[in-house]
N, C-alpha and C. Protein backbone atom coordinates (compact mmCIF):
# COMPACT_ATOMS: atom_id res chain seq x y z
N UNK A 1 1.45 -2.60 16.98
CA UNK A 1 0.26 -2.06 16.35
C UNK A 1 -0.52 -3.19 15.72
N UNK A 2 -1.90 -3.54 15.91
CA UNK A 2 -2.48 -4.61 15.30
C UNK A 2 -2.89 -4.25 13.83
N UNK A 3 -2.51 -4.67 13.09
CA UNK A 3 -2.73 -4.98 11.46
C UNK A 3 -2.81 -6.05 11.15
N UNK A 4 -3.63 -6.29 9.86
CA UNK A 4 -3.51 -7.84 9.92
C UNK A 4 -3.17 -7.71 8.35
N UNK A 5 -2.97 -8.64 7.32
CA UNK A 5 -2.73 -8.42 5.84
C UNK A 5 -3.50 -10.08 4.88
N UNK A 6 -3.85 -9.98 3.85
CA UNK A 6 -4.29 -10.66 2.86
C UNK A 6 -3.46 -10.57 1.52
N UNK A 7 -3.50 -11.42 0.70
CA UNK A 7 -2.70 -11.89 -0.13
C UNK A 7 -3.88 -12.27 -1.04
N UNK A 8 -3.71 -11.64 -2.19
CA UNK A 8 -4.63 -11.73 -3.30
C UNK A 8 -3.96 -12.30 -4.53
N UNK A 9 -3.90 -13.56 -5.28
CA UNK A 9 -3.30 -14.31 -5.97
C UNK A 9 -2.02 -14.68 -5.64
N UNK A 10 -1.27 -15.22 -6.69
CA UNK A 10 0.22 -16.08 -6.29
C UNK A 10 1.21 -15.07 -5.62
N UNK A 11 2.33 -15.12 -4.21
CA UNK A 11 2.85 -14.23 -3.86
C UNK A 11 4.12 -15.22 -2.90
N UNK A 12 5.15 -14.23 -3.03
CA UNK A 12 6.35 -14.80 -2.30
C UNK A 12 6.81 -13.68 -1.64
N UNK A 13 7.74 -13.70 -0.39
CA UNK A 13 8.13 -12.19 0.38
C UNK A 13 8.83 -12.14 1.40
N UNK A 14 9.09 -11.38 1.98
CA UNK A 14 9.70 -11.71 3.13
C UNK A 14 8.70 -10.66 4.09
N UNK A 15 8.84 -11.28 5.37
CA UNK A 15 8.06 -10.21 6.49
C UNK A 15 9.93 -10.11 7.13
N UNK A 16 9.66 -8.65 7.70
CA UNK A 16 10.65 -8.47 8.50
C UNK A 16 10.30 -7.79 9.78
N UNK A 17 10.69 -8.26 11.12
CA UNK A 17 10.48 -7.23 12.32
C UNK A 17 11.93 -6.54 12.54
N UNK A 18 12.00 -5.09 12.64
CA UNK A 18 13.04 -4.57 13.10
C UNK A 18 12.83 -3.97 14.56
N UNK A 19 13.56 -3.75 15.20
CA UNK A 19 14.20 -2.91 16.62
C UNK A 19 13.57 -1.98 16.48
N UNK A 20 12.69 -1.44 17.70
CA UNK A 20 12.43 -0.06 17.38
C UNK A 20 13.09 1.18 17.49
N UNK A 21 14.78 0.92 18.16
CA UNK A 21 15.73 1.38 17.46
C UNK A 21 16.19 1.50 16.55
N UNK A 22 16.02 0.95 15.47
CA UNK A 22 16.48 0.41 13.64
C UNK A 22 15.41 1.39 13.04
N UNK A 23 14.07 1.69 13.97
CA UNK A 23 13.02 1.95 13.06
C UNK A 23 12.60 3.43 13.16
N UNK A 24 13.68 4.50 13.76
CA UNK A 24 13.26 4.87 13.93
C UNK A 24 12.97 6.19 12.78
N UNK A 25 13.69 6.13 11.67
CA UNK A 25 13.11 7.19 10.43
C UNK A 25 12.32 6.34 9.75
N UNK A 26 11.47 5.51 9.84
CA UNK A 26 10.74 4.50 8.69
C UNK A 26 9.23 4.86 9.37
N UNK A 27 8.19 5.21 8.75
CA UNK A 27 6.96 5.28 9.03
C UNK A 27 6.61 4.76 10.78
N UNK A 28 5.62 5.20 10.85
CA UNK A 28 5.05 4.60 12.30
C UNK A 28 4.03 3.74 12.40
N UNK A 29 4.14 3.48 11.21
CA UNK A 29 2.32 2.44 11.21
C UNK A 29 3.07 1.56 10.16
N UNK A 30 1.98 0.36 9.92
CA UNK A 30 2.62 -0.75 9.25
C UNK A 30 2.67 -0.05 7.47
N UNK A 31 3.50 -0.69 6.68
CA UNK A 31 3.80 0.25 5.59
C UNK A 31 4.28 -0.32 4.92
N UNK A 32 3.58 -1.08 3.77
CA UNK A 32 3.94 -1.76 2.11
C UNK A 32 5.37 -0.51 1.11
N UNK A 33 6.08 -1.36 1.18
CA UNK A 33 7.56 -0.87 -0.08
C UNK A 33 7.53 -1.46 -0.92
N UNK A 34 7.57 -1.03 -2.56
CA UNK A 34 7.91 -1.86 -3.59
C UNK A 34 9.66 -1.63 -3.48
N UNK A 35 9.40 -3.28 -3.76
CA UNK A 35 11.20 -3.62 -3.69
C UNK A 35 12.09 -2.78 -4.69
N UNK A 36 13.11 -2.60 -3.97
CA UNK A 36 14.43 -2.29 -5.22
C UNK A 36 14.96 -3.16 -5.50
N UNK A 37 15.91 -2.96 -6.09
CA UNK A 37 17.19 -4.28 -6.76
C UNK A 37 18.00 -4.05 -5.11
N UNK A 38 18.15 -3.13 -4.65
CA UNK A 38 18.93 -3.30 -3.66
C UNK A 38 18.35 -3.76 -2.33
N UNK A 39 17.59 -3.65 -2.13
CA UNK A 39 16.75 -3.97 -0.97
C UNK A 39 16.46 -5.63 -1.21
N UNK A 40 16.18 -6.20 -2.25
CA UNK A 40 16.03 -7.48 -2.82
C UNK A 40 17.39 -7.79 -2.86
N UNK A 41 18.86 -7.25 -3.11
CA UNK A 41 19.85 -8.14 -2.70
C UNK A 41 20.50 -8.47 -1.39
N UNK A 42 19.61 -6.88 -0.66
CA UNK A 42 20.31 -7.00 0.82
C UNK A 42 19.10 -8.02 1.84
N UNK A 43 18.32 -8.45 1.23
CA UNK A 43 17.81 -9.46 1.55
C UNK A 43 17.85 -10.64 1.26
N UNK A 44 18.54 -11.18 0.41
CA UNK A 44 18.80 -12.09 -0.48
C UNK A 44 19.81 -12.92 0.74
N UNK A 45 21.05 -11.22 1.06
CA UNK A 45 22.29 -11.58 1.84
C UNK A 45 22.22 -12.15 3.36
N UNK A 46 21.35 -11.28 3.94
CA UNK A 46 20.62 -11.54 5.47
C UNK A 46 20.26 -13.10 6.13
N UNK A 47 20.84 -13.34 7.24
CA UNK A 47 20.81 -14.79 7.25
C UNK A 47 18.58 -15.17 7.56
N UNK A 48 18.30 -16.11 7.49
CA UNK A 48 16.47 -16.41 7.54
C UNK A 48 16.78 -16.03 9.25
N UNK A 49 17.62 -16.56 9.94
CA UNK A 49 16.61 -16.69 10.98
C UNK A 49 17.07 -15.27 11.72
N UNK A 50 17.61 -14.09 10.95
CA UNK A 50 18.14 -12.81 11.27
C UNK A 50 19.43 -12.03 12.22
N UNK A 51 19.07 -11.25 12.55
CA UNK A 51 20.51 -10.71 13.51
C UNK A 51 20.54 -10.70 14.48
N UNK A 52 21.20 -11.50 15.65
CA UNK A 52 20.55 -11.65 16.83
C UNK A 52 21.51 -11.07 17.87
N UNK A 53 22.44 -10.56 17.40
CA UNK A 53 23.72 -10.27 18.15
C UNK A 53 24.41 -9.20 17.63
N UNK A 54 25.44 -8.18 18.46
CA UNK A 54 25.90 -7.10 17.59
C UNK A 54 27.15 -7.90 17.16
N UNK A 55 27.20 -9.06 17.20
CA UNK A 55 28.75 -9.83 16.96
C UNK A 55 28.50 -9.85 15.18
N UNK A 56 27.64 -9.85 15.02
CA UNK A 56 27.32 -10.34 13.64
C UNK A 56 27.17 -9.07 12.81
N UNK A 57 28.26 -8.04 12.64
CA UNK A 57 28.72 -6.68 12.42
C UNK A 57 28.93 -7.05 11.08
N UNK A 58 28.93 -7.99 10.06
CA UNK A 58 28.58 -7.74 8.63
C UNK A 58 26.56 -7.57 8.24
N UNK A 59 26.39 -8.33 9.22
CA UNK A 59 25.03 -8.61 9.02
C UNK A 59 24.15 -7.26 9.89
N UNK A 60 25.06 -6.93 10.64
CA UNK A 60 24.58 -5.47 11.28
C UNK A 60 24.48 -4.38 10.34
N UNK A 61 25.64 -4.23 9.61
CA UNK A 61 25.68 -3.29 8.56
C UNK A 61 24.93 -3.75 7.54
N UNK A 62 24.47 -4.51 6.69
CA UNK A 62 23.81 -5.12 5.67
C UNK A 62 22.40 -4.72 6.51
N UNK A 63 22.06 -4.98 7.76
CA UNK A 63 20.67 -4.75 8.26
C UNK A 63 20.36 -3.00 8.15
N UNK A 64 21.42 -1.88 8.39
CA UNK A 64 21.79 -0.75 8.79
C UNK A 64 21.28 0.25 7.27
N UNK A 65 22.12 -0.43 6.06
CA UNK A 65 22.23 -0.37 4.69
C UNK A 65 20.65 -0.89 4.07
N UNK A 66 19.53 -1.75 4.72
CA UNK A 66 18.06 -2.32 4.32
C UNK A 66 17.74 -0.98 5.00
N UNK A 67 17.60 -0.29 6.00
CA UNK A 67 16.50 0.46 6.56
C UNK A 67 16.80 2.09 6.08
N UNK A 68 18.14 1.66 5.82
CA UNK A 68 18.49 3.32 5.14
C UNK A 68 17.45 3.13 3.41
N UNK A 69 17.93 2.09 3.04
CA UNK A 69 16.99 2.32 1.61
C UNK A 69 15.60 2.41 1.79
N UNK A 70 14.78 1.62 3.03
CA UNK A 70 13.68 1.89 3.05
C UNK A 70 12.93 2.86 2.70
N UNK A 71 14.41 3.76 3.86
CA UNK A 71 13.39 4.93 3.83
C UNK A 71 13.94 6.19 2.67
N UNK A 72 14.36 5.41 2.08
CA UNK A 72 14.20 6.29 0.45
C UNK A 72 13.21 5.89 -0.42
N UNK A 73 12.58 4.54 0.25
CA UNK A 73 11.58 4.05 -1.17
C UNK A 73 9.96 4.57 -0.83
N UNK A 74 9.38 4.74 -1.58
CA UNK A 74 8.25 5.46 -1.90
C UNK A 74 6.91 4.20 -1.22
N UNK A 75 6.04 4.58 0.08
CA UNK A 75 5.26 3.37 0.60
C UNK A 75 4.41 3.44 -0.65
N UNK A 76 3.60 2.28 -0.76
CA UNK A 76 2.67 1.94 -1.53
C UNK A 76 1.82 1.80 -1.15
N UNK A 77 0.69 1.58 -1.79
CA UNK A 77 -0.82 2.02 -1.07
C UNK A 77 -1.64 0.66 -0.97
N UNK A 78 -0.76 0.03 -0.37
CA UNK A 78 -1.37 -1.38 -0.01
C UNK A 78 -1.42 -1.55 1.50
N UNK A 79 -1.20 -0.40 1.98
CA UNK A 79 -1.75 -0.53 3.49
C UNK A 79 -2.86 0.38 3.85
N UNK A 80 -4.04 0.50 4.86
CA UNK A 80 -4.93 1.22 4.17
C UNK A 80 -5.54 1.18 5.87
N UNK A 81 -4.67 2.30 6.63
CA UNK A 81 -5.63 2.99 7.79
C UNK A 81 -6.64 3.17 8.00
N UNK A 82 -7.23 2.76 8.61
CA UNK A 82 -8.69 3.01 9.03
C UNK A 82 -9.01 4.47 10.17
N UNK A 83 -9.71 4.94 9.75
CA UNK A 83 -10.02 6.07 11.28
C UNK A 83 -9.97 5.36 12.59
N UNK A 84 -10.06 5.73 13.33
CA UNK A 84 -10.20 5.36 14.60
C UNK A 84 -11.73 5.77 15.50
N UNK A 85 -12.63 6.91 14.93
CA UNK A 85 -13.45 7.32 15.43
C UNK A 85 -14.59 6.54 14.62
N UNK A 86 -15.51 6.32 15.36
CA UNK A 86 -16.32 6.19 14.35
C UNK A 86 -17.31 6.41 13.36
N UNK A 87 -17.69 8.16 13.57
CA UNK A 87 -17.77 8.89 12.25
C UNK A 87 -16.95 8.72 11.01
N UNK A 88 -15.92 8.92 11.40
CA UNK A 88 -14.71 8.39 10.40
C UNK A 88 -14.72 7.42 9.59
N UNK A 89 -14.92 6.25 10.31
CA UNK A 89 -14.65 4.89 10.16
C UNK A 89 -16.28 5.02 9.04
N UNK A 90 -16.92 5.23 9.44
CA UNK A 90 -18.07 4.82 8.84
C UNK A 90 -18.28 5.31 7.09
N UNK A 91 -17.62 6.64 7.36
CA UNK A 91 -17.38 7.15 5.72
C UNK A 91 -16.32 6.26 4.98
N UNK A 92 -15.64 5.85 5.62
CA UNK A 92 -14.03 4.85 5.18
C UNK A 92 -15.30 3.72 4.63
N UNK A 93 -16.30 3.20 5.14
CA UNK A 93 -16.70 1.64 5.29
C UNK A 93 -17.28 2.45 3.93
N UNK A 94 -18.20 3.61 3.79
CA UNK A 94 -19.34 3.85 2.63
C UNK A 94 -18.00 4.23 1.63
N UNK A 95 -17.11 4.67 1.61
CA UNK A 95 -16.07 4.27 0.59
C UNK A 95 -15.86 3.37 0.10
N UNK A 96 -15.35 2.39 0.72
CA UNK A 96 -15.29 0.98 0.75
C UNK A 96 -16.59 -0.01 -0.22
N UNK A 97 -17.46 0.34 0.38
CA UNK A 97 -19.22 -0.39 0.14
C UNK A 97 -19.06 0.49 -1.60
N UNK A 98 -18.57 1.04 -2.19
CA UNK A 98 -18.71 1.69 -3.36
C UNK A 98 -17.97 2.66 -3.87
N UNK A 99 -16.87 1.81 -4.70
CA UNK A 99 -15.49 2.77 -5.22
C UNK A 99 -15.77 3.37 -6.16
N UNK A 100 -16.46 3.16 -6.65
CA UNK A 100 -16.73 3.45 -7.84
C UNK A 100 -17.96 5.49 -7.66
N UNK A 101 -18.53 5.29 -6.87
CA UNK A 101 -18.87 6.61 -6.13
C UNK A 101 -17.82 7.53 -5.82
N UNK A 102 -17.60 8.84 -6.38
CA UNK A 102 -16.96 9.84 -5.71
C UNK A 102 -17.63 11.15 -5.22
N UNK A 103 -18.17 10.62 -3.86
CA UNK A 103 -18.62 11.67 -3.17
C UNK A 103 -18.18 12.67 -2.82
N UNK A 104 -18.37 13.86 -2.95
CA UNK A 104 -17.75 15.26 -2.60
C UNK A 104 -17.21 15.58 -1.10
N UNK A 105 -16.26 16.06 -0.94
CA UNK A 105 -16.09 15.75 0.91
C UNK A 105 -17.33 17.09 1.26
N UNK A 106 -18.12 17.30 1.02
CA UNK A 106 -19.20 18.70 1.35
C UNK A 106 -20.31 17.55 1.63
N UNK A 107 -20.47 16.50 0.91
CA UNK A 107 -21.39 15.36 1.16
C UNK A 107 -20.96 14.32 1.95
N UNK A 108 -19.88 13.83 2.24
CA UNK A 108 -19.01 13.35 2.99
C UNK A 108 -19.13 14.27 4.48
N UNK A 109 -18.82 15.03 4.75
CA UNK A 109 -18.81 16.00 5.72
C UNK A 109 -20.06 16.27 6.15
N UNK A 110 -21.34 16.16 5.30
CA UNK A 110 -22.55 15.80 6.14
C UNK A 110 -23.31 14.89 6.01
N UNK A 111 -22.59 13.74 5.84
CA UNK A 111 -23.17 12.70 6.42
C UNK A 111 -22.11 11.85 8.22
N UNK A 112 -20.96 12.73 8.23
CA UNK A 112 -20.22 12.60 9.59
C UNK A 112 -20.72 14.19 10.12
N UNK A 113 -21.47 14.70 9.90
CA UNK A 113 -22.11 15.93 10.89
C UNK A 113 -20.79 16.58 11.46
N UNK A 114 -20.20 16.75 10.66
CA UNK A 114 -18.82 17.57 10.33
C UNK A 114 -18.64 19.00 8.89
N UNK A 115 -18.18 19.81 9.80
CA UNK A 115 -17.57 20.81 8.38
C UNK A 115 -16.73 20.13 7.97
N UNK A 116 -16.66 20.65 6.24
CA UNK A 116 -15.99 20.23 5.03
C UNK A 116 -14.01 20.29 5.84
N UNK A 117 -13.61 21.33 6.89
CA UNK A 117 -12.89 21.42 6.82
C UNK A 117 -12.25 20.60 8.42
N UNK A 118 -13.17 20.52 9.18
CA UNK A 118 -12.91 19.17 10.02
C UNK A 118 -12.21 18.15 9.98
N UNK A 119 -13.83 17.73 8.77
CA UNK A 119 -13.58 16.00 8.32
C UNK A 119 -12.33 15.71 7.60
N UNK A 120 -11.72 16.69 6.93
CA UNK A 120 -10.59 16.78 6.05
C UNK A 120 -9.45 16.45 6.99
N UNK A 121 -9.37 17.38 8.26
CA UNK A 121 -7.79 17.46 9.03
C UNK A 121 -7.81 16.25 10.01
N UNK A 122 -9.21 15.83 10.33
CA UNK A 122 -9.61 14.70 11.73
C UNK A 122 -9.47 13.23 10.25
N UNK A 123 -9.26 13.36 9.29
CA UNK A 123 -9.39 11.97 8.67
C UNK A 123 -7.69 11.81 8.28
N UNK A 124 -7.06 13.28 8.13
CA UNK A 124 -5.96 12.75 8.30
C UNK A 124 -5.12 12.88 9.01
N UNK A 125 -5.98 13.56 10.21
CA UNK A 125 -4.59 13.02 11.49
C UNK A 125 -4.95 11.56 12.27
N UNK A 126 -5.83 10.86 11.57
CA UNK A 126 -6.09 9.71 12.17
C UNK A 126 -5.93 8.51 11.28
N UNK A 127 -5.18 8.79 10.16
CA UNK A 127 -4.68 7.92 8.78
C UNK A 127 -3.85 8.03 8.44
N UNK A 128 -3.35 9.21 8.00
CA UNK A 128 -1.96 9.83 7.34
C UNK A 128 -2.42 10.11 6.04
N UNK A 129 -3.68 9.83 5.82
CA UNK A 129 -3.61 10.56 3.99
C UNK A 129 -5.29 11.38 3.93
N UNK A 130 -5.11 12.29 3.10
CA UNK A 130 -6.28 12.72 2.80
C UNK A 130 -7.36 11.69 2.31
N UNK A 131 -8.53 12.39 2.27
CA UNK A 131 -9.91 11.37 1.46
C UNK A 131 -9.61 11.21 0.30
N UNK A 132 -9.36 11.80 -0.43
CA UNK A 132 -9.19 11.53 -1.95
C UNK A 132 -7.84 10.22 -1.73
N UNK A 133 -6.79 10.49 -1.09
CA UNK A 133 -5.82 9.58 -1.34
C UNK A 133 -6.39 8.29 -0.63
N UNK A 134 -7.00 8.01 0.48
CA UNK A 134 -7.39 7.25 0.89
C UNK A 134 -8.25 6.00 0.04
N UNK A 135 -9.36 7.24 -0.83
CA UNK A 135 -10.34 6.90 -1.69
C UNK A 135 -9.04 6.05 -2.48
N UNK A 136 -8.01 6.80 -3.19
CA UNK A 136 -7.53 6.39 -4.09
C UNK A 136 -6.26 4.99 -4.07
N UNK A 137 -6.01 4.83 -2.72
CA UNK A 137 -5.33 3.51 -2.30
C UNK A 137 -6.02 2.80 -1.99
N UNK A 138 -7.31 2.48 -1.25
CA UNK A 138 -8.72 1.27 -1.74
C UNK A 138 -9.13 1.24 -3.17
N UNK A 139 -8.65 2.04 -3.79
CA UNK A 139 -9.34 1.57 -5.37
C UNK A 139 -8.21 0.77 -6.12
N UNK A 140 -6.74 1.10 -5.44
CA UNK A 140 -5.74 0.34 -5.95
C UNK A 140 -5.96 -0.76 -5.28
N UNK A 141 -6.23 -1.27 -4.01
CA UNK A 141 -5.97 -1.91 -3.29
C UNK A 141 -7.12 -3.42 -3.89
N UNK A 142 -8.16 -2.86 -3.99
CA UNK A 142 -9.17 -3.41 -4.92
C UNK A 142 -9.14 -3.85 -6.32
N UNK A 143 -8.28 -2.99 -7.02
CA UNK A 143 -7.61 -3.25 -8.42
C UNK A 143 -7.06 -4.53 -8.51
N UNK A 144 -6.19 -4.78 -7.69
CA UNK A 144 -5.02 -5.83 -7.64
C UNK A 144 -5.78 -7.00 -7.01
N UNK A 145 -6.71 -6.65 -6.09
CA UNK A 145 -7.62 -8.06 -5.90
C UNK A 145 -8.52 -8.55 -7.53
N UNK A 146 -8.94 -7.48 -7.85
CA UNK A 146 -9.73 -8.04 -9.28
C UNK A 146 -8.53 -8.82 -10.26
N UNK A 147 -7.73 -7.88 -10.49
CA UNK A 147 -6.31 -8.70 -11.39
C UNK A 147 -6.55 -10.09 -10.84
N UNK A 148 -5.86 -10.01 -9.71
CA UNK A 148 -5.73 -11.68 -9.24
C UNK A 148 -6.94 -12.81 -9.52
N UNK A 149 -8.24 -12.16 -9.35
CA UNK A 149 -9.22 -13.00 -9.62
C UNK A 149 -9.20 -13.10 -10.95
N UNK A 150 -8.52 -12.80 -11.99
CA UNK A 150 -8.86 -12.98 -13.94
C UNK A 150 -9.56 -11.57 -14.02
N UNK A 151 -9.90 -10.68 -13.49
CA UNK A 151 -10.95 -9.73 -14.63
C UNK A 151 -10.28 -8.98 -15.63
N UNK A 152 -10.54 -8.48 -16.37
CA UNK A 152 -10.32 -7.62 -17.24
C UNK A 152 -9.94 -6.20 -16.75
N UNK A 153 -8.87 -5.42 -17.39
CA UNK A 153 -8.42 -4.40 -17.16
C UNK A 153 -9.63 -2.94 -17.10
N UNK A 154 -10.55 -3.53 -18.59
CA UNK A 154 -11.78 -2.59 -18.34
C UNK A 154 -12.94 -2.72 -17.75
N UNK A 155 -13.07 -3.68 -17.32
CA UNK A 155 -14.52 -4.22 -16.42
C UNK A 155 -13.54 -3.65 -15.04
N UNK A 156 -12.10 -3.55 -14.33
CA UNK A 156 -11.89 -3.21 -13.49
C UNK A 156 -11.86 -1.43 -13.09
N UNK A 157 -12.02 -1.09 -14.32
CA UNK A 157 -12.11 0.06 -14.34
C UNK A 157 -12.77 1.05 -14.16
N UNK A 158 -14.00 0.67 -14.95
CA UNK A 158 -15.43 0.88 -14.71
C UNK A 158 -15.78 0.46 -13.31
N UNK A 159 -15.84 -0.74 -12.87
CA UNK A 159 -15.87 -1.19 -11.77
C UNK A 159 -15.36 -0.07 -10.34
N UNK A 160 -14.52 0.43 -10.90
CA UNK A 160 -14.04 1.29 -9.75
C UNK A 160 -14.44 2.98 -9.38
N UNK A 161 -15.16 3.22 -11.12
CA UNK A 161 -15.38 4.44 -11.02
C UNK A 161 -14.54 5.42 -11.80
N UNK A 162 -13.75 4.40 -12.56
CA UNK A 162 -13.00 5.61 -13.47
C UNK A 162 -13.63 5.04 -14.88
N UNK A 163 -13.71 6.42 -16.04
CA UNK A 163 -14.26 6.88 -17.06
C UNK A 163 -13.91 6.29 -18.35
N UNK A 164 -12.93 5.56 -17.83
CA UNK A 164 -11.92 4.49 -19.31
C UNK A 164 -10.42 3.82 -19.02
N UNK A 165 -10.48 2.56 -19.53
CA UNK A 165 -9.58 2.07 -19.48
C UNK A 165 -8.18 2.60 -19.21
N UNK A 166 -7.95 3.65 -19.86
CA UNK A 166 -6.64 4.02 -20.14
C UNK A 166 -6.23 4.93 -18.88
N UNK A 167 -7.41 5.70 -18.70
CA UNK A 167 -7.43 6.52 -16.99
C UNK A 167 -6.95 5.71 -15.96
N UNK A 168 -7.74 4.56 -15.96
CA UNK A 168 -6.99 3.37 -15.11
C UNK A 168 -5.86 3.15 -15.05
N UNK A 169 -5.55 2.43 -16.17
CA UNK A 169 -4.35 2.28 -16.49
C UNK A 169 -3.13 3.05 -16.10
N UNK A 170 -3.41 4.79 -16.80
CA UNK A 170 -2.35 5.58 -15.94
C UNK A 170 -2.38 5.60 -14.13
N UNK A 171 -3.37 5.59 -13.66
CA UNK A 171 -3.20 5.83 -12.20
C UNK A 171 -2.90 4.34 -11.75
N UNK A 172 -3.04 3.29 -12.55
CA UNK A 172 -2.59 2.09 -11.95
C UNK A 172 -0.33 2.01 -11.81
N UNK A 173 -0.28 2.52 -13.43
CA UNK A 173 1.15 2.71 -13.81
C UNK A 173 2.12 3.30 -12.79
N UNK A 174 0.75 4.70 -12.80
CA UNK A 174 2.02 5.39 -11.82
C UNK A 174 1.98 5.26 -9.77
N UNK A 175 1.01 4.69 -9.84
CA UNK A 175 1.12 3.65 -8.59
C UNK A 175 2.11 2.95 -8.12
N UNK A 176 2.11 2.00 -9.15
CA UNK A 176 2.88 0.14 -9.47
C UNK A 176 4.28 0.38 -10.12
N UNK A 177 4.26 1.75 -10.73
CA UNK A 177 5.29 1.36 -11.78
C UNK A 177 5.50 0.64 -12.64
N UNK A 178 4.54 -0.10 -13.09
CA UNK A 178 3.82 -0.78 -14.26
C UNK A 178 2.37 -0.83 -14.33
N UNK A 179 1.84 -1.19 -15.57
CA UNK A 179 0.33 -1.83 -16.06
C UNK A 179 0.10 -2.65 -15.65
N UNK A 180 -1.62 -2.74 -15.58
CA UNK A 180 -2.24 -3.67 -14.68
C UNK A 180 -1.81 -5.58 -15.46
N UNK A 181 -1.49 -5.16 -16.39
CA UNK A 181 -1.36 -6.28 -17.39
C UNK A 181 0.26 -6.85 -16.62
N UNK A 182 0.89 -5.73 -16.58
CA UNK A 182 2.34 -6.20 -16.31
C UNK A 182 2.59 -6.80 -14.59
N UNK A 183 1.43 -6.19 -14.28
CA UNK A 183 1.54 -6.33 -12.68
C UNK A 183 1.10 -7.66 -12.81
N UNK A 184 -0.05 -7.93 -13.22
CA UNK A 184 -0.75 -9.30 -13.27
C UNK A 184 0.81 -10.74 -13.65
N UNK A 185 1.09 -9.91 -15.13
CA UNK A 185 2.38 -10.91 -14.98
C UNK A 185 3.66 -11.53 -14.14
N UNK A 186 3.82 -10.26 -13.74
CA UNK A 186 4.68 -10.36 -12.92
C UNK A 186 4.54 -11.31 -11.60
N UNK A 187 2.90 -10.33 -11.43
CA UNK A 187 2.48 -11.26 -9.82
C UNK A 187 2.78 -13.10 -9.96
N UNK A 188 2.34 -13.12 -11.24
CA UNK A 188 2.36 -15.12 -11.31
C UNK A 188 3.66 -15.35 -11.06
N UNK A 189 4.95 -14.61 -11.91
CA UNK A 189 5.82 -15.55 -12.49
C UNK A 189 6.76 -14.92 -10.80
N UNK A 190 6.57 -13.93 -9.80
CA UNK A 190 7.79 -12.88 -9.08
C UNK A 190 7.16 -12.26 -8.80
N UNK A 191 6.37 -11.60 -7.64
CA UNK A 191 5.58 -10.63 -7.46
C UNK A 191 6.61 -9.08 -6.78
N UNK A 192 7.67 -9.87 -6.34
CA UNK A 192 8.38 -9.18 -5.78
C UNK A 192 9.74 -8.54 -6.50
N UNK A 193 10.37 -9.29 -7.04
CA UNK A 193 11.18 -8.99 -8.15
C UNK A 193 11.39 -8.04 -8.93
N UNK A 194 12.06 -6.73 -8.53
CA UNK A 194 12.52 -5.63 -10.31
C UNK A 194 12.86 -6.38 -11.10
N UNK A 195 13.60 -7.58 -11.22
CA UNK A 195 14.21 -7.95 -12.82
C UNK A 195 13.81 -9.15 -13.08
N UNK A 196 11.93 -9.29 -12.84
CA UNK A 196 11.72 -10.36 -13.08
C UNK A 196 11.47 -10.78 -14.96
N UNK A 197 11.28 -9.43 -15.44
CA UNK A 197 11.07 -9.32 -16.66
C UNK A 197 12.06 -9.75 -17.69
């Protein structure tokens, strides 16, 4: 599947390709995980240049034991589908062009010369998330680019279209699992790290 990815301030990580035998309960499209402690040790264990053989039956199971946790961990909204049509695509771009706008999908829906209830099921069988969630993983996705550049927690806020700092803040929290403050820290010192704190 072609995706491509960007890196917005200091960052360390691992990319992994698995089997598309290995893959097969884990999402179908490319798909951001915030790390666990366990997923971060069973990577820690994994040799760099990976498993290349079933001879290597500790490292098979240690690989077996990463994809089972995967798919207990919750994706994060740092990957960010695009439609495929391009009605679609074009409301995604006027999203995009202005987060801080929350257009009604009734206004949304006619400006893609679509009913309200169309544009709703055709945006997410061609993404995997509704408009609002969509809306709402480009505004994270955007968040964490401003962090990285220095801004301020409330100029990012405003910036995006929410009503006060603290609104932010919660939908950033329960995103990240931390504050934009803590994320920012973290990102410098471990971006990847639960116990970098």
């Amino acid at each position: 599947m072609t995706h491509s990815a960007r890196v917005h301030g200091t960052m360390s990580g691992w990319v992994g390709h698995l089997a598309p035998e290995l893959s097969l309960d884990l999402p179908g499209r490319p798909t951001a995980f915030r790390q666990s402690a366990l997923s971060a040790a069973i990577l820690e264990r994994l040799p760099g240049s990976g498993v290349s053989s079933a001879s290597d039956k500790r490292e098979l199971r240690l690989l077996e034991a990463l994809v089972d946790e995967l798919g207990l961990l919750p994706p994060q909204p740092m990957c960010l589908p695009y439609p495929k049509t391009s009605r679609l695509a074009d409301i995604a771009r006027k999203i995009i062009d202005d987060l801080a706008v929350a257009n009604s999908l009734d206004d949304m829906a006619a400006l893609a010369f679509m009913s309200r209830r169309s544009l709703t099921r055709q945006f997410r069988a061609e993404t995997g998330m509704s408009i609002v969630e969509w809306r709402d993983a480009a505004r994270m996705q955007r968040a964490v680019q401003l962090l990285a550049a220095g801004h301020s927690v409330t100029s990012i806020a405003y910036t995006l279209g929410y009503d006060g700092a603290s609104r932010f803040i919660d939908k950033f929290s329960a995103t990240f699992g931390v504050t934009p403050k803590q994320f920012s820290l973290r990102s410098i010192r471990n971006p990847l790290r639960e116990d970098a704190d």
